[in-house]
C-alpha atoms as a PDB file:
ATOM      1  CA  UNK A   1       0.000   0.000   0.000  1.00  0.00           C
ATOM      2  CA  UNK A   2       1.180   3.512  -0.912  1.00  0.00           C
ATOM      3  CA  UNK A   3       0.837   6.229   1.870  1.00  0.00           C
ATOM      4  CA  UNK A   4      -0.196   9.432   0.096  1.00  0.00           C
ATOM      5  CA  UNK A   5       2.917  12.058   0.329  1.00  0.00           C
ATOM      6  CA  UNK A   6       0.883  14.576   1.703  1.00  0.00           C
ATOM      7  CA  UNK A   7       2.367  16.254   5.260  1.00  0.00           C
ATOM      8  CA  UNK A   8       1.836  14.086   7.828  1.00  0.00           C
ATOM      9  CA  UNK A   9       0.577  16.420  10.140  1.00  0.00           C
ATOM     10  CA  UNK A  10      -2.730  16.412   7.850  1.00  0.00           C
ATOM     11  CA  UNK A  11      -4.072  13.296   9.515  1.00  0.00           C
ATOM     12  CA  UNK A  12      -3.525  14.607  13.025  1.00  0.00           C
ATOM     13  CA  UNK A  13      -5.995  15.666  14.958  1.00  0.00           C
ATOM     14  CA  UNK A  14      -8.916  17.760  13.588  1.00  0.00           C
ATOM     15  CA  UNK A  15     -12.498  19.053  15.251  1.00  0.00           C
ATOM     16  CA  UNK A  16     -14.615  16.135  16.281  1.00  0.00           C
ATOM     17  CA  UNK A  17     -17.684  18.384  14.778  1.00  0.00           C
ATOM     18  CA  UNK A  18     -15.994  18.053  11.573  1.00  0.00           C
ATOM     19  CA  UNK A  19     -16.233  14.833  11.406  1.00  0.00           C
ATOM     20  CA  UNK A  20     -19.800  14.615  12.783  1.00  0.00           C
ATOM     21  CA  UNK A  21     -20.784  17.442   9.636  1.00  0.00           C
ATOM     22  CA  UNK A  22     -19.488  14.856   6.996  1.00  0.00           C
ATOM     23  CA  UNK A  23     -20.939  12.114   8.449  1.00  0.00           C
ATOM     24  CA  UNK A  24     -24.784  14.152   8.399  1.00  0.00           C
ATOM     25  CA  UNK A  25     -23.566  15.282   4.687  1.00  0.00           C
ATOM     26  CA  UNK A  26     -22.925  11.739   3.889  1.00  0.00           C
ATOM     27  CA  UNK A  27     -25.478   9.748   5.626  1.00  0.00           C
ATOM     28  CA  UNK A  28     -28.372  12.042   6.201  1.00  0.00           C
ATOM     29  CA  UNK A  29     -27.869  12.118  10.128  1.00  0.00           C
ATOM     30  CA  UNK A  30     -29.308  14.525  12.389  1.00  0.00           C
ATOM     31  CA  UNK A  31     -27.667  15.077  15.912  1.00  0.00           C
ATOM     32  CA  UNK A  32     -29.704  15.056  19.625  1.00  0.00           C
ATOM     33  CA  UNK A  33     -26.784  16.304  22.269  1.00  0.00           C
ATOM     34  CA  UNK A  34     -25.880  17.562  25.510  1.00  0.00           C
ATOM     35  CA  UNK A  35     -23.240  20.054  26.240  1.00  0.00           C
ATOM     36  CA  UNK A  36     -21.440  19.184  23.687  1.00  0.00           C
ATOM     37  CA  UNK A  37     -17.865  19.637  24.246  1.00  0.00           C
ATOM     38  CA  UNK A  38     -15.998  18.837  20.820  1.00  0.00           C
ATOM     39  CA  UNK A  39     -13.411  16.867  21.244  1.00  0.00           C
ATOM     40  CA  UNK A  40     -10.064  16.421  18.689  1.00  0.00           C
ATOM     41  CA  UNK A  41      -9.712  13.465  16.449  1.00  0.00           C
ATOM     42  CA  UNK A  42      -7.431  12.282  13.980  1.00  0.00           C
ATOM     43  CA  UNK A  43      -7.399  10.650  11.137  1.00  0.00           C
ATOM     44  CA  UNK A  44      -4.802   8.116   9.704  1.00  0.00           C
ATOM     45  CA  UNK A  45      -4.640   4.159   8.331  1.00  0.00           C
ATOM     46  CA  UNK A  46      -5.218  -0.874   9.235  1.00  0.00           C
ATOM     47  CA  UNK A  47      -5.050  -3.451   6.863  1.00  0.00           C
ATOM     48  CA  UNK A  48      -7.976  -4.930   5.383  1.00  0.00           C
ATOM     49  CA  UNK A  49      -9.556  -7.600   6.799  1.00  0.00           C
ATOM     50  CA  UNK A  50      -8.599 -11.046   5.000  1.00  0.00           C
ATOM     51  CA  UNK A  51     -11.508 -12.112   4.740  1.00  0.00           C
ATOM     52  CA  UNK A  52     -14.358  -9.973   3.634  1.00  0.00           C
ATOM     53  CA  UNK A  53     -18.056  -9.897   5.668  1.00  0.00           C
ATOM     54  CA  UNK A  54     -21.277 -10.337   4.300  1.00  0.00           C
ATOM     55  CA  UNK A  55     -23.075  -7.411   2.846  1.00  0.00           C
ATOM     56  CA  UNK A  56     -24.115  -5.656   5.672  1.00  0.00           C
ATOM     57  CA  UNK A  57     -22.373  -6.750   8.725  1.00  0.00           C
ATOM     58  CA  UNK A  58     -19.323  -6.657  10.718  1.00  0.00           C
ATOM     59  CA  UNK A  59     -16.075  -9.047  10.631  1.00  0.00           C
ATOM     60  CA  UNK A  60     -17.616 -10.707  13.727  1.00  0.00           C
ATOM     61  CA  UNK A  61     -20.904 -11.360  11.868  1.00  0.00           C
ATOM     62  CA  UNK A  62     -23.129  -8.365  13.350  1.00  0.00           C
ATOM     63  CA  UNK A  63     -25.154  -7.189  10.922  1.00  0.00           C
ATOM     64  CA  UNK A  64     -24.948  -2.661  11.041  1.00  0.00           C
ATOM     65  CA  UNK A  65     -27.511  -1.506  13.161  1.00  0.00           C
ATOM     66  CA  UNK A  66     -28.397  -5.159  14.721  1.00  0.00           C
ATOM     67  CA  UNK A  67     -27.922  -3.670  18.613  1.00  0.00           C
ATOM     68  CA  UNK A  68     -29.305  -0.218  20.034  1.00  0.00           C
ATOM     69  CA  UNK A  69     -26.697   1.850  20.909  1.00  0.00           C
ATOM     70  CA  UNK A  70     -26.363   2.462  24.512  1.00  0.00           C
ATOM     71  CA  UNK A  71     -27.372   6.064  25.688  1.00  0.00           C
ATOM     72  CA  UNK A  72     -24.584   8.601  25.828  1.00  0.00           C
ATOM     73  CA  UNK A  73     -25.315   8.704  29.769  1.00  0.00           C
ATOM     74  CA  UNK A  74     -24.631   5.190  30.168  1.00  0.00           C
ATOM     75  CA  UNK A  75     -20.909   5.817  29.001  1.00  0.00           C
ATOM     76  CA  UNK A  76     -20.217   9.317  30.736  1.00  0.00           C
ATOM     77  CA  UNK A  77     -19.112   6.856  33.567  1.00  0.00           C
ATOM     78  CA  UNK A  78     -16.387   5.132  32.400  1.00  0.00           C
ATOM     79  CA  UNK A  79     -14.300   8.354  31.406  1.00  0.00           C
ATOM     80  CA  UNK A  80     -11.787   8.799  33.920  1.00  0.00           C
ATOM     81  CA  UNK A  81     -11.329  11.195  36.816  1.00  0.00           C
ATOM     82  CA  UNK A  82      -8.256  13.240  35.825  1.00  0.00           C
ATOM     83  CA  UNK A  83      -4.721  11.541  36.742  1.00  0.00           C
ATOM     84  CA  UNK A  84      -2.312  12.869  39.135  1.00  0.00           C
ATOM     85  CA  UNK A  85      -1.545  16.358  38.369  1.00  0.00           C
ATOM     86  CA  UNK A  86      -4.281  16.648  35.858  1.00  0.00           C
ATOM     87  CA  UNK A  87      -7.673  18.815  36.105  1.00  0.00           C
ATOM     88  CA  UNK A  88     -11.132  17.450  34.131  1.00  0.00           C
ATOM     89  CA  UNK A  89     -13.485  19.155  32.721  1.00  0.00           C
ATOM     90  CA  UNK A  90     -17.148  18.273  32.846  1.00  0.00           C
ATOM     91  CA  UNK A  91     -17.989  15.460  30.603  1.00  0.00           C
ATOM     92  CA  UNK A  92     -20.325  15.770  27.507  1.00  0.00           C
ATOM     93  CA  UNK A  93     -22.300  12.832  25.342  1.00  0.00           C
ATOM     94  CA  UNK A  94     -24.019  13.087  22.378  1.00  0.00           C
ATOM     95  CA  UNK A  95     -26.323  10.955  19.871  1.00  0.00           C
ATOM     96  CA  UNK A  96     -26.483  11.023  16.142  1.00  0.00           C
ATOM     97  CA  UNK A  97     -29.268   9.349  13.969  1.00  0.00           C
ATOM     98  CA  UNK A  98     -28.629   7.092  11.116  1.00  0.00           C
ATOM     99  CA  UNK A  99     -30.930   5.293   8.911  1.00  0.00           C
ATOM    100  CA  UNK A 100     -33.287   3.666  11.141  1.00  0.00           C
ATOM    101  CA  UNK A 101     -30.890   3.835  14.270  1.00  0.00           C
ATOM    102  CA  UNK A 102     -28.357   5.881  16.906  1.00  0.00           C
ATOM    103  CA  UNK A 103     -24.884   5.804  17.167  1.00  0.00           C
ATOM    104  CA  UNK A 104     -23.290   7.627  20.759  1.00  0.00           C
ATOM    105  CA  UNK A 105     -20.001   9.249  22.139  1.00  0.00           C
ATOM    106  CA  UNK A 106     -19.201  10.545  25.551  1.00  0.00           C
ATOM    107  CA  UNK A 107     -15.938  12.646  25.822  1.00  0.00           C
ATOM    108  CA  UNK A 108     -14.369  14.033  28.225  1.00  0.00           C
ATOM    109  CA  UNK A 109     -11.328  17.182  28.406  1.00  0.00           C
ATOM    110  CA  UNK A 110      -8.726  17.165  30.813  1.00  0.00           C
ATOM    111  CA  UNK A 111      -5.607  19.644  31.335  1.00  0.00           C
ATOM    112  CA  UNK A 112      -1.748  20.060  33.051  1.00  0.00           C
ATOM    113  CA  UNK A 113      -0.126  23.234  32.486  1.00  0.00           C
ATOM    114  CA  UNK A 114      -0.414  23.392  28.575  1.00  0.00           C
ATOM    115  CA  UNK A 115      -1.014  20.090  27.802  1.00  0.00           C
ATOM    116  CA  UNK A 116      -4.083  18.729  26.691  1.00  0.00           C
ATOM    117  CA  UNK A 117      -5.545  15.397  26.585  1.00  0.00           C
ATOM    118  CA  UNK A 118      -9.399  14.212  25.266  1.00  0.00           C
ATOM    119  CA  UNK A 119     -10.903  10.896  25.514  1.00  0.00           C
ATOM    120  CA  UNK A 120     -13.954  10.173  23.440  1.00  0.00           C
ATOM    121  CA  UNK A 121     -15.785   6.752  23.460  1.00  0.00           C
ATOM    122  CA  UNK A 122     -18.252   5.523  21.405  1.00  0.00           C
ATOM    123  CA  UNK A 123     -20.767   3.191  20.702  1.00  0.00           C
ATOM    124  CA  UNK A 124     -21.420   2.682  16.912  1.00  0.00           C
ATOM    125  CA  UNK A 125     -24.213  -0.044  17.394  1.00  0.00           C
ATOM    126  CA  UNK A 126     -22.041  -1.978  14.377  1.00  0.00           C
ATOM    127  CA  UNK A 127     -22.181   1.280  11.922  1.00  0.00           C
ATOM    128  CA  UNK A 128     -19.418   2.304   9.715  1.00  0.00           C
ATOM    129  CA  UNK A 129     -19.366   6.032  11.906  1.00  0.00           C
ATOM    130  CA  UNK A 130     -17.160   8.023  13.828  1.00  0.00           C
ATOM    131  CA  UNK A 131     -13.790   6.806  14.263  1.00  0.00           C
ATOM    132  CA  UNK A 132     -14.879   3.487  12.661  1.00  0.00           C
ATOM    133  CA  UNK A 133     -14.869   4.705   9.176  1.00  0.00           C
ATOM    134  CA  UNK A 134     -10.658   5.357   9.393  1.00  0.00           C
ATOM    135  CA  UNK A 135     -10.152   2.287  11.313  1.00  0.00           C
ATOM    136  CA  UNK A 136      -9.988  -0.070   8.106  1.00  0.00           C
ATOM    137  CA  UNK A 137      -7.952   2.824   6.528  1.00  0.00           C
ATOM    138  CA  UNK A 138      -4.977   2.623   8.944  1.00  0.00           C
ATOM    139  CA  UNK A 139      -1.086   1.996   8.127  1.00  0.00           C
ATOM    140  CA  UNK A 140       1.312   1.007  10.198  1.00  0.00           C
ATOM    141  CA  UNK A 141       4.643   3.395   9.305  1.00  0.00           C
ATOM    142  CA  UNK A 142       7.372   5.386  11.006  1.00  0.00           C
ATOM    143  CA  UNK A 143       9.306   8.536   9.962  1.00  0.00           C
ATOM    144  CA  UNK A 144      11.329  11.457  11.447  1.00  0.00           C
ATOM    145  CA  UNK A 145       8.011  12.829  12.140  1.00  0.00           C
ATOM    146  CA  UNK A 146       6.555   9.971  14.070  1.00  0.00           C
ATOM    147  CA  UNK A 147       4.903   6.619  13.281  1.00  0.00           C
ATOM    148  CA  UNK A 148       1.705   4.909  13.447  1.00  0.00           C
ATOM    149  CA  UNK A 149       1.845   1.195  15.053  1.00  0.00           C
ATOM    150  CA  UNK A 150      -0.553  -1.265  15.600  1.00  0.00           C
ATOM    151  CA  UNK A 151      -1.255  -2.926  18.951  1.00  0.00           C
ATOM    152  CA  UNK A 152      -3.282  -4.438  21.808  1.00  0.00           C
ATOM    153  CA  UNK A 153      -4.680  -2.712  24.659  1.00  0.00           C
ATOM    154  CA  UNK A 154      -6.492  -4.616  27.522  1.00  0.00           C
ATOM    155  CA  UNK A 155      -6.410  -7.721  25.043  1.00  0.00           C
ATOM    156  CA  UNK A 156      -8.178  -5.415  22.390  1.00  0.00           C
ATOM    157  CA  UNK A 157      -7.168  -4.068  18.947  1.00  0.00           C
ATOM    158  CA  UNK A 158      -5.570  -0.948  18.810  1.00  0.00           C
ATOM    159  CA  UNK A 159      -3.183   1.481  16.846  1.00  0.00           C
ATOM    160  CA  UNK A 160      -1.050   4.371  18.581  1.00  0.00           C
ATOM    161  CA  UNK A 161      -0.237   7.248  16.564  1.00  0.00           C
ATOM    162  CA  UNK A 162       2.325   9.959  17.620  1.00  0.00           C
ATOM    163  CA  UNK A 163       3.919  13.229  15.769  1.00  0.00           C
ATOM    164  CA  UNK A 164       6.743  15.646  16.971  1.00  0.00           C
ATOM    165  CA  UNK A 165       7.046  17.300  18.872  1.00  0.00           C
ATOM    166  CA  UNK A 166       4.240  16.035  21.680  1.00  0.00           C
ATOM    167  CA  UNK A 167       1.241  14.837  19.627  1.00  0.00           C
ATOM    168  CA  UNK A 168       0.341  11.268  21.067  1.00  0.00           C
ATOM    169  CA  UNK A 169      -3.074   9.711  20.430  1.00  0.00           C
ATOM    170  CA  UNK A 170      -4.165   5.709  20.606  1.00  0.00           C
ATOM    171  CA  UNK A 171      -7.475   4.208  19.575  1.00  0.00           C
ATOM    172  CA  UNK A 172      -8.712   1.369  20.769  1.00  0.00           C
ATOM    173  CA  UNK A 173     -11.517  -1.166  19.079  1.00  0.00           C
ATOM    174  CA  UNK A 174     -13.658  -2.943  21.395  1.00  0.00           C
ATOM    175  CA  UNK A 175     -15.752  -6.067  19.976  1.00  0.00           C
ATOM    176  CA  UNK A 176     -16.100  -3.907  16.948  1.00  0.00           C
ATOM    177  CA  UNK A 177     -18.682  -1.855  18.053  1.00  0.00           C
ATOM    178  CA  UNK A 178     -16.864   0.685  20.533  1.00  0.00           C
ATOM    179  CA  UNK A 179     -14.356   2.680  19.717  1.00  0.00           C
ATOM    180  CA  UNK A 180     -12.028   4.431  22.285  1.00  0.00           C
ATOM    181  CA  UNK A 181      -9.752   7.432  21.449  1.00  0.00           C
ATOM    182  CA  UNK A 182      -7.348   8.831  23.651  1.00  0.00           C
ATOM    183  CA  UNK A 183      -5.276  11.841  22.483  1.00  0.00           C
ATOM    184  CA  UNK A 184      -2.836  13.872  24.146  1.00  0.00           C
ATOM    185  CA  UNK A 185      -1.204  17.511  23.398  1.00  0.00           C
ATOM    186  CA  UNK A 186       1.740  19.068  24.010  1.00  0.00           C
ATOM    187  CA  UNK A 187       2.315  15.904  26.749  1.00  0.00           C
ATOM    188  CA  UNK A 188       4.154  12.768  27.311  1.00  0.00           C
ATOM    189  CA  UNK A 189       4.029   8.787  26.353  1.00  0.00           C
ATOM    190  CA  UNK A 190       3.651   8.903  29.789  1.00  0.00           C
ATOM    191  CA  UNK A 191       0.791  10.829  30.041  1.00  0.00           C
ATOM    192  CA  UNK A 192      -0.780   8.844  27.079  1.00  0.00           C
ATOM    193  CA  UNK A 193      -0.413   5.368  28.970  1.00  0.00           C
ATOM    194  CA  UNK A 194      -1.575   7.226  31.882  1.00  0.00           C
ATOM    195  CA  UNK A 195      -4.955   7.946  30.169  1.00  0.00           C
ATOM    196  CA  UNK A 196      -4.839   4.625  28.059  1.00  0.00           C
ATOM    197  CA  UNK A 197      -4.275   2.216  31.906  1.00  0.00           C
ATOM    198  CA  UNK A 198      -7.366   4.405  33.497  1.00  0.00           C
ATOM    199  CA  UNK A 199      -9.822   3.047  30.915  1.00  0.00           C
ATOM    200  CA  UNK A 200     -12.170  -0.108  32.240  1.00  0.00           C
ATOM    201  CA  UNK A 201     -12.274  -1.506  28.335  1.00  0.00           C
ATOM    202  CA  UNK A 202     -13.886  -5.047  29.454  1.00  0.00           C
ATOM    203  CA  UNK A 203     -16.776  -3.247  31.286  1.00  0.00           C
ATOM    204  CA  UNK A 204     -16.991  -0.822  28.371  1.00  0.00           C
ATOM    205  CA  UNK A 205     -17.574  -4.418  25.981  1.00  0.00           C
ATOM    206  CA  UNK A 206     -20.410  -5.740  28.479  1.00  0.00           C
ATOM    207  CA  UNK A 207     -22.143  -3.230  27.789  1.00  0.00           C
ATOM    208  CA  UNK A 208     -25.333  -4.380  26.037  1.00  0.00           C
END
């Protein structure tokens, strides 16, 4: 696979409301939130599954849109108090419609001196939203600038991207329906695996 030769800090992080305007552009979504905080996300490249899913459903077999998505108040909980050193802002949640069906995200903003850090999780309810539609895009590569590498975290899927000079962000699949993002600013790999341990990712997959 060719990576484009565009400057890699283009597929760093951009407004979350971005993304959520292309996804109403291309999929005819309307949006019911609450205090909606917009958190940063990125954009960047895994391989292909090897073998393809039905028409309609996930790797795992779940077909798009089989499972309600849990409210956005049901995973306001398991963001994370703020680590040692670190202040939080209030948490926010919101819930988009799609076709016949919701997808949700709760994020959350925390802060250290100038760093920055956001965690976002979602619950796609098996759509191809949010963070989901870059997932199957992703590349593993590394250069002067920084690398993305692919990984496990808590026994799940998950990729960790970083650019110079303190850009650090990791997303992490769970049962292919939740997606968690963690970024950090102007931090450490520290501070990104403090974010990344805080996260309860097998109570996050029982959720039903």
């Amino acid at each position: 696979m060719i990576v484009k030769t565009s400057p890699l800090k283009l597929i760093f992080p951009a407004l979350v409301v971005v993304l959520g305007i292309c996804f109403c552009m291309t999929a005819g979504c309307t949006s019911d939130s609450s205090d909606t905080t917009t958190p940063k996300a990125t954009t960047a490249a895994t391989p292909a599954a090897t073998t393809a899913p039905a028409a309609g459903t996930t790797v795992s077999g779940a077909a798009k849109g089989s499972v309600t998505a849990v409210p956005f108040a049901t995973l306001i909980p398991f963001l994370p108090g703020a680590p040692a050193g670190w202040t939080a802002d209030e948490p926010a949640g919101a819930s988009w419609t799609i076709e016949d069906g919701q997808w949700t995200w709760a994020t959350r903003e925390y802060s250290k001196d100038d760093a920055r850090a956001t965690i976002l999780i979602q619950d796609s309810a098996y759509y191809d939203v949010g963070y989901w539609e870059s997932w199957d895009s992703f590349i593993a590569f590394e250069t002067t600038e920084g690398y993305y590498k692919q990984k496990k975290v808590g026994g799940y899927p998950a990729w960790e991207v970083f650019t110079k000079p303190a850009s650090y962000g990791t997303w992490v699949g769970v049962n292919e329906r939740f997606m968690v993002y963690i970024s950090v600013e102007d931090g450490s790999r520290q501070d990104l695996d403090a974010f990344v341990n805080a996260i309860n990712y097998d109570g996050i997959a029982n959720l039903k």
